[in-house]
PDB file of N, CA and C in Angstrom:
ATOM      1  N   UNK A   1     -56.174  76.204 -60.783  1.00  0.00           N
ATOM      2  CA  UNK A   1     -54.819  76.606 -61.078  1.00  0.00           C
ATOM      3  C   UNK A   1     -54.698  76.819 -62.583  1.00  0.00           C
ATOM      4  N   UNK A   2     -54.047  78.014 -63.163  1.00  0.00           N
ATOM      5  CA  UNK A   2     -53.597  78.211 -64.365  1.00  0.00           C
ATOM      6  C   UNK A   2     -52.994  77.185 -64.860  1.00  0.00           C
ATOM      7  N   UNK A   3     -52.809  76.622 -66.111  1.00  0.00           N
ATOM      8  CA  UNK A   3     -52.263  75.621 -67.174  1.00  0.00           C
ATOM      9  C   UNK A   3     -50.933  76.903 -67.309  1.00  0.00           C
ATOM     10  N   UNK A   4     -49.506  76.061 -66.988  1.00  0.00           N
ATOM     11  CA  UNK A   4     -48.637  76.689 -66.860  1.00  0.00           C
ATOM     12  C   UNK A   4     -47.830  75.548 -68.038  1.00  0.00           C
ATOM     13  N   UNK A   5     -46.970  76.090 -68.802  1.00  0.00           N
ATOM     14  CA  UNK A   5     -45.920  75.280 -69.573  1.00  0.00           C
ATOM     15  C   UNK A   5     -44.841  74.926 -68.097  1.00  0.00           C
ATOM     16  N   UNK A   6     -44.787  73.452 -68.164  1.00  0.00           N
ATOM     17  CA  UNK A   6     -43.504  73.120 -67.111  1.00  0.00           C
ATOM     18  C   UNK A   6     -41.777  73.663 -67.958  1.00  0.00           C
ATOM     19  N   UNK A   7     -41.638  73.774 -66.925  1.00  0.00           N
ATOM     20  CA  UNK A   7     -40.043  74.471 -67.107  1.00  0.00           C
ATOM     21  C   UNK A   7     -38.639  73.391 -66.474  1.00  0.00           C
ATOM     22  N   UNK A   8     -39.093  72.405 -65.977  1.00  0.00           N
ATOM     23  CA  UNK A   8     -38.788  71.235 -65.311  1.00  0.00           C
ATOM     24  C   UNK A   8     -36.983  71.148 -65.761  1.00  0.00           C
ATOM     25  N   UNK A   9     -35.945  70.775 -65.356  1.00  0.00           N
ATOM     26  CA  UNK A   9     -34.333  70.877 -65.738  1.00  0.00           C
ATOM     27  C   UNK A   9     -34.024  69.299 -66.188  1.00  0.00           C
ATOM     28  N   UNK A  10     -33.624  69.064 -66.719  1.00  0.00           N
ATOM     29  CA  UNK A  10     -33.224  67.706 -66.361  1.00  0.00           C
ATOM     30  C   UNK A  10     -32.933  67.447 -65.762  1.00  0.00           C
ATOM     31  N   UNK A  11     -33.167  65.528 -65.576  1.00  0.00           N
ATOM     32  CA  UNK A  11     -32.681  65.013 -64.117  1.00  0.00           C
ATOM     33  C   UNK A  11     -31.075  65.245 -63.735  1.00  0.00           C
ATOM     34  N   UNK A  12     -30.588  65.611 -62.589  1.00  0.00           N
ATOM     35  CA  UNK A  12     -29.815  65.341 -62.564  1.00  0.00           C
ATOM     36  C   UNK A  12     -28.498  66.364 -62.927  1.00  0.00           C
ATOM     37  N   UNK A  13     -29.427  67.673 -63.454  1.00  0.00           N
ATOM     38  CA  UNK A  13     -28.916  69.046 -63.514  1.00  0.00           C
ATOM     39  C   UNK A  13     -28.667  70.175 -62.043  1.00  0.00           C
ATOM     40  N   UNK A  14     -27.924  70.506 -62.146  1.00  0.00           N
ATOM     41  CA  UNK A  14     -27.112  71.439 -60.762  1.00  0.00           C
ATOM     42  C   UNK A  14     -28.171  72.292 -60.611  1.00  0.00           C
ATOM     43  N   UNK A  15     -29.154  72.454 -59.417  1.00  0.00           N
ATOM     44  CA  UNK A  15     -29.846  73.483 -58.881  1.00  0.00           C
ATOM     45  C   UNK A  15     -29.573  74.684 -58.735  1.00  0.00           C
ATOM     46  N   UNK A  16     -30.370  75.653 -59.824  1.00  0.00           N
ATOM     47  CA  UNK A  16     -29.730  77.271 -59.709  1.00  0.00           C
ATOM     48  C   UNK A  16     -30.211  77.612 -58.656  1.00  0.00           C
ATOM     49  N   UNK A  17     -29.117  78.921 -58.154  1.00  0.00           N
ATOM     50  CA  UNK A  17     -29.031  78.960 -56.548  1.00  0.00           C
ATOM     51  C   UNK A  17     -30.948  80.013 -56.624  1.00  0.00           C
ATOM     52  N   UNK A  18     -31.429  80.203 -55.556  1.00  0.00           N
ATOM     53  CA  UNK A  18     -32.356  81.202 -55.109  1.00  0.00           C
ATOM     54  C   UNK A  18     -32.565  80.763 -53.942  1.00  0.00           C
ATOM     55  N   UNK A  19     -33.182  81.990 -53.499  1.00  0.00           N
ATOM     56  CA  UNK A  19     -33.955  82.686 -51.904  1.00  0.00           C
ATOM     57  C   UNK A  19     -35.556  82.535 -51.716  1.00  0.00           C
ATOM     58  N   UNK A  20     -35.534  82.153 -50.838  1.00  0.00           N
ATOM     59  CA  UNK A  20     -36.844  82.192 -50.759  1.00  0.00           C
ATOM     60  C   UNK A  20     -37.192  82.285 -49.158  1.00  0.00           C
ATOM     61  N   UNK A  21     -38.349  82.902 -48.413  1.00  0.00           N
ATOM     62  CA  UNK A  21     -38.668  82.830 -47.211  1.00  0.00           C
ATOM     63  C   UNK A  21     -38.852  82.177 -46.596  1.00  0.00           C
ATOM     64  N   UNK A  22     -38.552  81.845 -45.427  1.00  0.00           N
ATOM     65  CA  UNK A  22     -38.721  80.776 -44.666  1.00  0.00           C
ATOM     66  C   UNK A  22     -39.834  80.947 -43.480  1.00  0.00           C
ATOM     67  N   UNK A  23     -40.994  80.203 -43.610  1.00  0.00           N
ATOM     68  CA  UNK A  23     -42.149  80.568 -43.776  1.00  0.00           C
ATOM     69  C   UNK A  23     -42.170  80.199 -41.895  1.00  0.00           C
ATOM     70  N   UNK A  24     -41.392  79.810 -40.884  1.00  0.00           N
ATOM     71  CA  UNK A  24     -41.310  79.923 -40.006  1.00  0.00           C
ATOM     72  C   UNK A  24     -40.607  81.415 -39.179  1.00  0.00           C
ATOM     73  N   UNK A  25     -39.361  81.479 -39.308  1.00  0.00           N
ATOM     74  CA  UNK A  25     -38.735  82.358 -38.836  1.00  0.00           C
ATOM     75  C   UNK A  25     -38.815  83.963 -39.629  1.00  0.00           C
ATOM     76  N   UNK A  26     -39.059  83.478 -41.421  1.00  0.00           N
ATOM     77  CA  UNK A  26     -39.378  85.328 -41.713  1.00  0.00           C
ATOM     78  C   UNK A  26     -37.820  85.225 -42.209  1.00  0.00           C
ATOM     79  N   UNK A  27     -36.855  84.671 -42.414  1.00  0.00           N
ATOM     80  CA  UNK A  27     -35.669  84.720 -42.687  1.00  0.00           C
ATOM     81  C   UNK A  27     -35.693  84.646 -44.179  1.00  0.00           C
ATOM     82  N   UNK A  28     -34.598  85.668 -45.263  1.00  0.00           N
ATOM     83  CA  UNK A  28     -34.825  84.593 -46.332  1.00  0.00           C
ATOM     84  C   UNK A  28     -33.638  83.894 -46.173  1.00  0.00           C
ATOM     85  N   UNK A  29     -33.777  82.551 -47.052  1.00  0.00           N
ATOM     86  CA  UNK A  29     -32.626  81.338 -47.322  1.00  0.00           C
ATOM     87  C   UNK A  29     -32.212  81.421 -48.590  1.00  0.00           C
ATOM     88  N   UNK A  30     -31.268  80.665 -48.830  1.00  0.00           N
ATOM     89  CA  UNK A  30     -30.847  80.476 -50.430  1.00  0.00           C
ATOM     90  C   UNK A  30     -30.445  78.858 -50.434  1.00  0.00           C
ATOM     91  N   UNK A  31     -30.200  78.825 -51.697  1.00  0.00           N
ATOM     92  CA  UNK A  31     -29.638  77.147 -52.101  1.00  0.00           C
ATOM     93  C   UNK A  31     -28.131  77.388 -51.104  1.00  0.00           C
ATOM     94  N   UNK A  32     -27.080  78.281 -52.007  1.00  0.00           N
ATOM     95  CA  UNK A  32     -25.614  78.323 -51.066  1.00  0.00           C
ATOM     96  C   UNK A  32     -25.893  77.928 -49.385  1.00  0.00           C
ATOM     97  N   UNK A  33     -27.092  78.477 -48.772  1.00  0.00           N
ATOM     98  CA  UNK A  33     -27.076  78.081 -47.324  1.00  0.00           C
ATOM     99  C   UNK A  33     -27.196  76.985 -46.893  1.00  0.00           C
ATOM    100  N   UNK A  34     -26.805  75.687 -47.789  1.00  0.00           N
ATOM    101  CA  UNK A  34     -26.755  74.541 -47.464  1.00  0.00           C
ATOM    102  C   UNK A  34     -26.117  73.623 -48.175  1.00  0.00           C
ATOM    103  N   UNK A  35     -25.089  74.852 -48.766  1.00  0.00           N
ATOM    104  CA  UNK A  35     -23.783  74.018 -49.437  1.00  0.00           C
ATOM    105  C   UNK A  35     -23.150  72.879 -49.134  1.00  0.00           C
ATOM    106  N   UNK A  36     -22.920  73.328 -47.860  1.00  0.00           N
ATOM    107  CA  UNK A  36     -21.771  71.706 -46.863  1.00  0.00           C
ATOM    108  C   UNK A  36     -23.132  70.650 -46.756  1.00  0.00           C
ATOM    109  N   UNK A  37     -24.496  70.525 -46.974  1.00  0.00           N
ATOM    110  CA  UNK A  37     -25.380  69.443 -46.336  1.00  0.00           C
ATOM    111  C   UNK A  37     -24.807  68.807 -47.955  1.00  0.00           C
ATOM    112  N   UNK A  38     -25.760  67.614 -47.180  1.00  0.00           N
ATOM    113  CA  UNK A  38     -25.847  66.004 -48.589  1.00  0.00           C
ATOM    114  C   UNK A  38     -27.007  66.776 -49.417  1.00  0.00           C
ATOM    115  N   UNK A  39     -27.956  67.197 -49.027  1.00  0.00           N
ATOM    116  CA  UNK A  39     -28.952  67.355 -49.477  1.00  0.00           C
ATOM    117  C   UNK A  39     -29.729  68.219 -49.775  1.00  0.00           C
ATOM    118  N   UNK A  40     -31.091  68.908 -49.944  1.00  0.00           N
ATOM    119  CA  UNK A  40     -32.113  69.542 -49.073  1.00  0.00           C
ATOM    120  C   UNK A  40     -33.442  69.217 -49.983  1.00  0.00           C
ATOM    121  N   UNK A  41     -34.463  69.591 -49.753  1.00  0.00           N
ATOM    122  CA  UNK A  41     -35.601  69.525 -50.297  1.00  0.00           C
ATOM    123  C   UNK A  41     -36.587  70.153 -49.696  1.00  0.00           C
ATOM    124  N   UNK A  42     -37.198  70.488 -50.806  1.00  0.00           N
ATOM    125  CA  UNK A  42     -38.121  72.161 -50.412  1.00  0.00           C
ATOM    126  C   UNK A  42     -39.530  71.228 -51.012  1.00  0.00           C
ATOM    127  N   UNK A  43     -40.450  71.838 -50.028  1.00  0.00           N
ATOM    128  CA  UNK A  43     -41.891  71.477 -50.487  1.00  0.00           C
ATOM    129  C   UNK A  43     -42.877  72.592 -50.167  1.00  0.00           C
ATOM    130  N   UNK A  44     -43.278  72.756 -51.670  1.00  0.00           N
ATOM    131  CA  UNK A  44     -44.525  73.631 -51.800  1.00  0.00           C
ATOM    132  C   UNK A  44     -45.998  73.181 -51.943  1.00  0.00           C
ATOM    133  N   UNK A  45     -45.986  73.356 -50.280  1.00  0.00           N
ATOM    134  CA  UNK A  45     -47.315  73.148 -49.766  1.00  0.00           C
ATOM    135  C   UNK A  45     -48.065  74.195 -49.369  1.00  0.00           C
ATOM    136  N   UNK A  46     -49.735  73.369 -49.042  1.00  0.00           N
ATOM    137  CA  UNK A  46     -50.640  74.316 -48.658  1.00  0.00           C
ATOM    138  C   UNK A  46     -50.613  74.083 -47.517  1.00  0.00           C
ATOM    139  N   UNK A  47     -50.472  74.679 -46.306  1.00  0.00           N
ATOM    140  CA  UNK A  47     -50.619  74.403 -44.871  1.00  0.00           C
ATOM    141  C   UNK A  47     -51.740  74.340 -44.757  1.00  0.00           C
ATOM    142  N   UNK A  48     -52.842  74.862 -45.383  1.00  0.00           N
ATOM    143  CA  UNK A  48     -54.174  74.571 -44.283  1.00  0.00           C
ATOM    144  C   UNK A  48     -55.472  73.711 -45.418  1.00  0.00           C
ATOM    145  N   UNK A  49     -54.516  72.933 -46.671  1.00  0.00           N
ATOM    146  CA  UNK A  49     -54.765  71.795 -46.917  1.00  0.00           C
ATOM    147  C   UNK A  49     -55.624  70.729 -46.476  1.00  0.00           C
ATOM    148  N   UNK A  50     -56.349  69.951 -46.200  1.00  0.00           N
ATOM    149  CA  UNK A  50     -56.733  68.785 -45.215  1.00  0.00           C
ATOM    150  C   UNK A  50     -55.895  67.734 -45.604  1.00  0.00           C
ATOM    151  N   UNK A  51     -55.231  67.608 -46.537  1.00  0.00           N
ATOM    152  CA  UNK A  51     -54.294  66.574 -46.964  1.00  0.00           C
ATOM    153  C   UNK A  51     -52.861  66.574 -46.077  1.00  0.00           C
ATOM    154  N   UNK A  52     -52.386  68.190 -46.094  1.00  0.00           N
ATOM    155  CA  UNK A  52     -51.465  68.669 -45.729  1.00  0.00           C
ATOM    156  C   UNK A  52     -51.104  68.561 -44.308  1.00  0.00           C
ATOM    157  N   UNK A  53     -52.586  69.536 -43.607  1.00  0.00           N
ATOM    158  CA  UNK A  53     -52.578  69.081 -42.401  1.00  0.00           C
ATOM    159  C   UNK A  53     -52.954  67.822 -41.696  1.00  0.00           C
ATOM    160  N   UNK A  54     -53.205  66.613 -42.293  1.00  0.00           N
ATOM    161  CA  UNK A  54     -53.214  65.325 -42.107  1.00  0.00           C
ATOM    162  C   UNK A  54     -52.035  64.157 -41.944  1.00  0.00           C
ATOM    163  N   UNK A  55     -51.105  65.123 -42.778  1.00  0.00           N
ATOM    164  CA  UNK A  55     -49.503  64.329 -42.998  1.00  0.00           C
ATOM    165  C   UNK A  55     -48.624  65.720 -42.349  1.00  0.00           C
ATOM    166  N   UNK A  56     -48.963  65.773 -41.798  1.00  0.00           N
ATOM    167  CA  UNK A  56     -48.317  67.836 -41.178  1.00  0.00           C
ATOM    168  C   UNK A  56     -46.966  66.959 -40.217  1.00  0.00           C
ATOM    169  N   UNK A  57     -46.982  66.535 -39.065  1.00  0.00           N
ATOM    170  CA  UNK A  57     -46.769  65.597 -37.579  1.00  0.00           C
ATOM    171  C   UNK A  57     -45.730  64.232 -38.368  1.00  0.00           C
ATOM    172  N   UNK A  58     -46.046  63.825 -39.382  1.00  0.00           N
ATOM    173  CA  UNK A  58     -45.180  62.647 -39.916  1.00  0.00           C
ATOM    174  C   UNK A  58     -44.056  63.279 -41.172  1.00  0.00           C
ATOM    175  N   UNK A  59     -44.063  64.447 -41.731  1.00  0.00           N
ATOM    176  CA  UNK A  59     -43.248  65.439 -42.684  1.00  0.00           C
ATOM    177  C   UNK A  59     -42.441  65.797 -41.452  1.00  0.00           C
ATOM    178  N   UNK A  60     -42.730  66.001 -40.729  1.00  0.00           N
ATOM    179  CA  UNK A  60     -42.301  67.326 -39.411  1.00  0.00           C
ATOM    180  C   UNK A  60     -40.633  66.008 -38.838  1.00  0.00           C
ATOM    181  N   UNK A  61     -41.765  64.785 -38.728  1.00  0.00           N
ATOM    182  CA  UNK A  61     -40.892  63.586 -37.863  1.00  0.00           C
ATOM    183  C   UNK A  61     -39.900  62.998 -39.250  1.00  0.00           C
ATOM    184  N   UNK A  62     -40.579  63.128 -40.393  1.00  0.00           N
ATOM    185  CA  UNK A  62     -38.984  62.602 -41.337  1.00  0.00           C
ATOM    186  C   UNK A  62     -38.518  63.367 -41.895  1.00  0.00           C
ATOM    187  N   UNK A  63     -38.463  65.101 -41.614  1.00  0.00           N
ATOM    188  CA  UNK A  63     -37.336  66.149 -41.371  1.00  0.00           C
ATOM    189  C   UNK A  63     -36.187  65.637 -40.043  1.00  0.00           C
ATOM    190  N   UNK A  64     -37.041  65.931 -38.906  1.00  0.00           N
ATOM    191  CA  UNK A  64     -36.000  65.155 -38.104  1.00  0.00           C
ATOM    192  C   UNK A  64     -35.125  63.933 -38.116  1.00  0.00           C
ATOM    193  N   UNK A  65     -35.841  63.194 -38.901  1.00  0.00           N
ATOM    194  CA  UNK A  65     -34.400  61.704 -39.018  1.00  0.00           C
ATOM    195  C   UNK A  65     -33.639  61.852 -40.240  1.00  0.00           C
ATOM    196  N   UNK A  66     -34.214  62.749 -41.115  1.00  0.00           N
ATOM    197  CA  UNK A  66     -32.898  63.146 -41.901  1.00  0.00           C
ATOM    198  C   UNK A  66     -32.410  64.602 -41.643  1.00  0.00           C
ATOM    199  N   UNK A  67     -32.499  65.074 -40.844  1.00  0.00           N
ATOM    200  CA  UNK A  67     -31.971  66.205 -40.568  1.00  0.00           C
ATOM    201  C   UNK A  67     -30.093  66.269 -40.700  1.00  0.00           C
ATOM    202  N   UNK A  68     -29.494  65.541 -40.184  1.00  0.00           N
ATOM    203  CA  UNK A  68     -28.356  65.454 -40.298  1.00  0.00           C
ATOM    204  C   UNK A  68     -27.727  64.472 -41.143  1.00  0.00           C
TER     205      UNK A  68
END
């Protein structure tokens, strides 16, 4: 991986809105599309990882208990 300067916000700074694909359905999303939730959190992963696909089944199961 390239040596990138981090661009990192401070903690605790308002997330600028963007889109990005949603690597299931092909849809794009934005931040606004989850205005009314508490939350969200995005992870940029490698799916075919061995790390990734090792913890794939337990990410998947604590989406579901915080889902709502």
């Amino acid at each position: 991986m390239v040596l990138t300067q981090s661009t990192m916000l401070t903690l605790g700074t308002k997330a600028p809105d963007f889109s990005l694909p949603d690597v299931i359905s092909g849809k794009t999303i934005s931040l606004k599309d989850f205005s009314d939730k508490k939350g969200l959190l995005v992870m940029f992963i490698c799916r075919h990882c061995p790390f990734v696909e090792h913890v794939q089944k337990e990410l998947a199961k604590i989406g579901k208990d915080y889902e709502n």
